[in-house]
Structures are given as C-alpha cells and as structure tokens.
N, C-alpha and C. Protein backbone atom coordinates (compact mmCIF):
# COMPACT_ATOMS: atom_id res chain seq x y z
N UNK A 1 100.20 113.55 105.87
CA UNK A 1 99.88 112.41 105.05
C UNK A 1 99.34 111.30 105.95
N UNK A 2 98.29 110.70 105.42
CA UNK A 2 97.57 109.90 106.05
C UNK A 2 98.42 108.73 105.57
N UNK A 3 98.84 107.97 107.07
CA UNK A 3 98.84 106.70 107.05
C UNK A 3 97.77 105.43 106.70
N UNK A 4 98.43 104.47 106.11
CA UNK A 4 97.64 103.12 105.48
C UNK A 4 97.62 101.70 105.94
N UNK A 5 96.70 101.41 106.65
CA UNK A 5 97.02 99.92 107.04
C UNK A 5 96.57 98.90 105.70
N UNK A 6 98.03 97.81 105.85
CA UNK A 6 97.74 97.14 104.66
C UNK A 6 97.57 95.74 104.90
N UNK A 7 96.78 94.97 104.20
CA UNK A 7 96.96 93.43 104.94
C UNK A 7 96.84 92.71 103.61
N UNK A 8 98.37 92.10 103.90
CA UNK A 8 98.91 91.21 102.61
C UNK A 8 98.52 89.60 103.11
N UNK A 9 98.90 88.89 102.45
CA UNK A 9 98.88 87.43 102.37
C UNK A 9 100.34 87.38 103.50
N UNK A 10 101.38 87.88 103.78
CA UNK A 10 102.11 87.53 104.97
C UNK A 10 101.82 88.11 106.41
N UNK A 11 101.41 89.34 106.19
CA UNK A 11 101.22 90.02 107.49
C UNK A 11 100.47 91.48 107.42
N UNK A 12 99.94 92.25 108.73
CA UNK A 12 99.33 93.38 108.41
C UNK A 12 100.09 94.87 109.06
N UNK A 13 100.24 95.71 108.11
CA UNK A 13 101.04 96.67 108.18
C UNK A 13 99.85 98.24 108.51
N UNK A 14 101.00 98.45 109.32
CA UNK A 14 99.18 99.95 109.84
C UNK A 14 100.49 101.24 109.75
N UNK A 15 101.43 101.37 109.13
CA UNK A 15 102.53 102.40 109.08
C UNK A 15 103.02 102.62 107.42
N UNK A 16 101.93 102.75 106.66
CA UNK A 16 102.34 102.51 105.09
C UNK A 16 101.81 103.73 104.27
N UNK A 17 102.78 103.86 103.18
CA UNK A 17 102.50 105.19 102.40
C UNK A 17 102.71 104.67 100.82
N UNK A 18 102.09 105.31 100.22
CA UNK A 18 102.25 104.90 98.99
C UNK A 18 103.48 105.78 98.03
N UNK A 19 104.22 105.04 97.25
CA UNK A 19 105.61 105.54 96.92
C UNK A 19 105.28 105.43 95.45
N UNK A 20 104.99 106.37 94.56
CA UNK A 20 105.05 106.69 93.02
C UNK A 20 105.83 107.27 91.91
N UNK A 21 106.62 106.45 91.19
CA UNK A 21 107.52 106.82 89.83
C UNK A 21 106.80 106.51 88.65
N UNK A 22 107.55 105.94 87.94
CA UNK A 22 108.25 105.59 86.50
C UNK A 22 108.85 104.19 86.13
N UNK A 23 108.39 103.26 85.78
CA UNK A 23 108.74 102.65 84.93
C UNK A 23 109.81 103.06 83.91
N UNK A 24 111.15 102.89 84.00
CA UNK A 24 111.94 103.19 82.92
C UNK A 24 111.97 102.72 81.50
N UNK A 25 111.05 101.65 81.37
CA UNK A 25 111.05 101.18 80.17
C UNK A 25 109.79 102.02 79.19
N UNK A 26 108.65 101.99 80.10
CA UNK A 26 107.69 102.79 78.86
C UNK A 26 107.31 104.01 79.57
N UNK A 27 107.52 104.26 80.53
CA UNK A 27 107.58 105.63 82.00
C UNK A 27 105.75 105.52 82.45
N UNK A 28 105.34 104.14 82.20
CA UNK A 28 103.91 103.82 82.55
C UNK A 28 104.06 104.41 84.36
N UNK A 29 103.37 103.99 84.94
CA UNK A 29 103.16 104.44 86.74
C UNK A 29 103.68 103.20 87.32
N UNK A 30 104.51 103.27 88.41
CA UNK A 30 105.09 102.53 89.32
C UNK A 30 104.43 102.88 90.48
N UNK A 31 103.73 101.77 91.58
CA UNK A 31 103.42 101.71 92.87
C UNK A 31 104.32 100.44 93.81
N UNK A 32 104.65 101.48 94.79
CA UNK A 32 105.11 100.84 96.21
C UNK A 32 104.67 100.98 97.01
N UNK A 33 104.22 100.18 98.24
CA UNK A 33 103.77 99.86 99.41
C UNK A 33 104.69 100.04 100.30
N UNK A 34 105.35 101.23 101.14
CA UNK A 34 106.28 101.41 102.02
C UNK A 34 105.70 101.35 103.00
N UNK A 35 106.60 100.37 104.31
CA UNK A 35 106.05 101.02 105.81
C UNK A 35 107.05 101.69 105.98
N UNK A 36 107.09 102.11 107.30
CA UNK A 36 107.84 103.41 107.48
C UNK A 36 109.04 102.53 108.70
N UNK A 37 108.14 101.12 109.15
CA UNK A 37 109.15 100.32 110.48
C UNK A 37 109.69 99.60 109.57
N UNK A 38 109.14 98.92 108.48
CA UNK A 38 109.57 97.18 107.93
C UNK A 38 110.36 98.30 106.28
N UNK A 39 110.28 99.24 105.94
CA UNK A 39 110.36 99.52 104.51
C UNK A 39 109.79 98.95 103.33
N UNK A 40 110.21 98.47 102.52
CA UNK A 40 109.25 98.28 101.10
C UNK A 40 108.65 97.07 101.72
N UNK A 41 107.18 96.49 101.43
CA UNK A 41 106.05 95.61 101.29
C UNK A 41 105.65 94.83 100.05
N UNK A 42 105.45 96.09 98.89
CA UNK A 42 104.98 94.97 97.55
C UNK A 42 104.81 96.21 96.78
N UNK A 43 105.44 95.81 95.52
CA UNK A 43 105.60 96.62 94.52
C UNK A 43 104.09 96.59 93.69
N UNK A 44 103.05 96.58 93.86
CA UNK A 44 101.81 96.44 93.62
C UNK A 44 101.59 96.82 91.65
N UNK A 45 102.27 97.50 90.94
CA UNK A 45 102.19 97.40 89.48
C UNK A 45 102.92 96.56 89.04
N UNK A 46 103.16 96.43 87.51
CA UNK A 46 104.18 95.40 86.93
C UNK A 46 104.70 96.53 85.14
N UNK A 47 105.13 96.44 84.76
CA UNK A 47 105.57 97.28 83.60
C UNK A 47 104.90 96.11 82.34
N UNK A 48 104.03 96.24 81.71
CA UNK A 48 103.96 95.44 80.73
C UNK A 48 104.18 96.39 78.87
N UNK A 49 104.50 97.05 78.99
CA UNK A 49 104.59 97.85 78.19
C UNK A 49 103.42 98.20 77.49
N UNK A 50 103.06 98.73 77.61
CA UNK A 50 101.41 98.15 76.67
C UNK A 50 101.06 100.22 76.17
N UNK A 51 101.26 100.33 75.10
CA UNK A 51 100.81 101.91 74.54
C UNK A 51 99.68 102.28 74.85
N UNK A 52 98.49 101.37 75.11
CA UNK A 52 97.13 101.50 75.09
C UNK A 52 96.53 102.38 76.79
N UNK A 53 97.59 102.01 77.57
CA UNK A 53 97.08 102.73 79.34
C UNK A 53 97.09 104.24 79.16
N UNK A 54 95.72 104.79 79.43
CA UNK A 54 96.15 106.27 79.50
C UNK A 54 97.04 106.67 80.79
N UNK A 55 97.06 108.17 80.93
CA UNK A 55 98.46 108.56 81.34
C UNK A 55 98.04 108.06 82.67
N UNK A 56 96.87 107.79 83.86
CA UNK A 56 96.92 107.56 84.96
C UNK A 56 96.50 105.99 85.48
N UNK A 57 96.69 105.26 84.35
CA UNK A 57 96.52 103.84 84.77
C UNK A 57 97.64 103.22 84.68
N UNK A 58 97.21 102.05 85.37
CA UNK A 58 98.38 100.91 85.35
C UNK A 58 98.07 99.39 85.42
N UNK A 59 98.61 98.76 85.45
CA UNK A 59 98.24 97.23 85.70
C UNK A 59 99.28 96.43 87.21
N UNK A 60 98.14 96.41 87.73
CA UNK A 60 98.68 95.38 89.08
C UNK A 60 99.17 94.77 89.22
N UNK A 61 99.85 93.97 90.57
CA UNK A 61 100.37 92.90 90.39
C UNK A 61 99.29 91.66 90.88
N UNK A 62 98.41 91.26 90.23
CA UNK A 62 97.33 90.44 90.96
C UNK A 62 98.49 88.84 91.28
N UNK A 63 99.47 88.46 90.53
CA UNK A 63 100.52 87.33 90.80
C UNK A 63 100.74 87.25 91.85
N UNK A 64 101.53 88.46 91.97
CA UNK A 64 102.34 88.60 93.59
C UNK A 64 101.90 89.06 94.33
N UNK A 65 100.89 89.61 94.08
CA UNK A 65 99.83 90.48 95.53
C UNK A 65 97.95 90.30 95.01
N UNK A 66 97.90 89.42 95.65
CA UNK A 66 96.34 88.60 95.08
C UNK A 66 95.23 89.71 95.87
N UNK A 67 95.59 90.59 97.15
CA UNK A 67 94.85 90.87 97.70
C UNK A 67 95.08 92.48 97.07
N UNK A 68 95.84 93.06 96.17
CA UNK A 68 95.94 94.01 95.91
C UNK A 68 94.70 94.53 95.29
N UNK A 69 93.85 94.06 94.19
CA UNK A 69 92.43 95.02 93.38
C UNK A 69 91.86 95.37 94.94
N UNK A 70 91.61 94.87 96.24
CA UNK A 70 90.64 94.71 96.85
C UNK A 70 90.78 96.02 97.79
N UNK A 71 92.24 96.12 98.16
CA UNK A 71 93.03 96.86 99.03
C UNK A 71 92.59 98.47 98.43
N UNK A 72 92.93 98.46 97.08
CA UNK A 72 92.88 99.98 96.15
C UNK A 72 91.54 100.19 96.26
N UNK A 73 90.77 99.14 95.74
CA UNK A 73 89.09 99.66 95.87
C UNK A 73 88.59 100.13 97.19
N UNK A 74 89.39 99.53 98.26
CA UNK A 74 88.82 99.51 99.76
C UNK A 74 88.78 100.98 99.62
N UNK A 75 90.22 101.46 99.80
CA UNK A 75 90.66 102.42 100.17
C UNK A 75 90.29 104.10 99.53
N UNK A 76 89.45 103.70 97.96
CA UNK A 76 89.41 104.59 97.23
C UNK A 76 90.63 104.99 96.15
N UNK A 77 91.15 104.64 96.43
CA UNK A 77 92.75 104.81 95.67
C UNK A 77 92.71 104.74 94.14
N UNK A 78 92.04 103.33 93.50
CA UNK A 78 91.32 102.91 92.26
C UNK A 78 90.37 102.65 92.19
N UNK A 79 90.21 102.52 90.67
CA UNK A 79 88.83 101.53 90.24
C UNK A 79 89.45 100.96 89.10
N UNK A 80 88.81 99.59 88.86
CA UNK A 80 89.27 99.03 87.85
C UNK A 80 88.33 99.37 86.33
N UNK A 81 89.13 98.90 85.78
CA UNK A 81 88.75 99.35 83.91
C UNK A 81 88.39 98.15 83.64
N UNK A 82 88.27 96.90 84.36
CA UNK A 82 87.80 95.98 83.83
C UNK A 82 88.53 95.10 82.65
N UNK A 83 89.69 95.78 82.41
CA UNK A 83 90.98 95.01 81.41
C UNK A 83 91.99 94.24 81.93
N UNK A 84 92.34 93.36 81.35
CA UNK A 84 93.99 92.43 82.09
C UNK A 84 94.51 91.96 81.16
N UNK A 85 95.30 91.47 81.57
CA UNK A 85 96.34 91.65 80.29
C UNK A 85 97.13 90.72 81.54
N UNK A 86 97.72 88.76 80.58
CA UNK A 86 98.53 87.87 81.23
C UNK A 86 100.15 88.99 81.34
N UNK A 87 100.83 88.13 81.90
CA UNK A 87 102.10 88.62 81.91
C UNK A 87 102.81 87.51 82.42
C-alpha cells in the first residue's frame, strides 16, 4: 500500500493511509486520514444523512478540512459531483 503525503492547514504528513467504514446512522462512507507516527489527522466526510448519495459517494468535510476537495482531486482519489449540501 502506497503511502500518502498530506498537507493540512496544521502541518504536513508523508506516512498516511486512508481508513474506510460506515456511518452508523445511514451506513453512507466514512473517510480517515491515518498516519502511521501521529495516528488519526482528519476525518475528511461528515454523515448528513441524505438518501439521494449513490452507494460510492459522500460529502466532505470542507468546515474542518478546507484543503480537503483539493487533496482528493490531487491525488486521484475523487471527483466532485458538483453538489453541497450546508450542514
């Protein structure tokens, strides 16, 4: 597994993997930002419940992680749908 360097608004992490569940409330997709020295970084989704996400989308945390759309696009990871939704 390929390692991820990440660079947040506090600091830049080059030892990071991406960590994927469940939302227990609507079982939408959960993303974490783990390093492997510091442990969790930024929980990068948010649960908004919303019926409308098909099964492999999600909604970000653009609040708490402003640099997150930029990071996923960099990397290939996402693309955006062009939808948002306050929270």
């Amino acid at each position: 597994m390929a390692l991820l360097e990440v660079k947040t608004s506090y600091a830049t992490y080059t030892d990071c993997t991406l960590r994927v569940g469940q939302y227990q409330m609507d079982g939408s997709i959960a993303v974490e930002i783990f390093s492997r020295r510091e442990g969790p970084v930024a929980r990068i989704t948010v649960c908004l419940c919303d019926s409308a996400l098909a099964e492999n989308e999600a909604y970000v945390d653009t609040n708490n992680c402003p640099w997150v759309v930029d990071f996923l696009e960099a990397k290939g990871l996402a693309k955006s749908t062009g939808r948002t939704r306050r929270s």
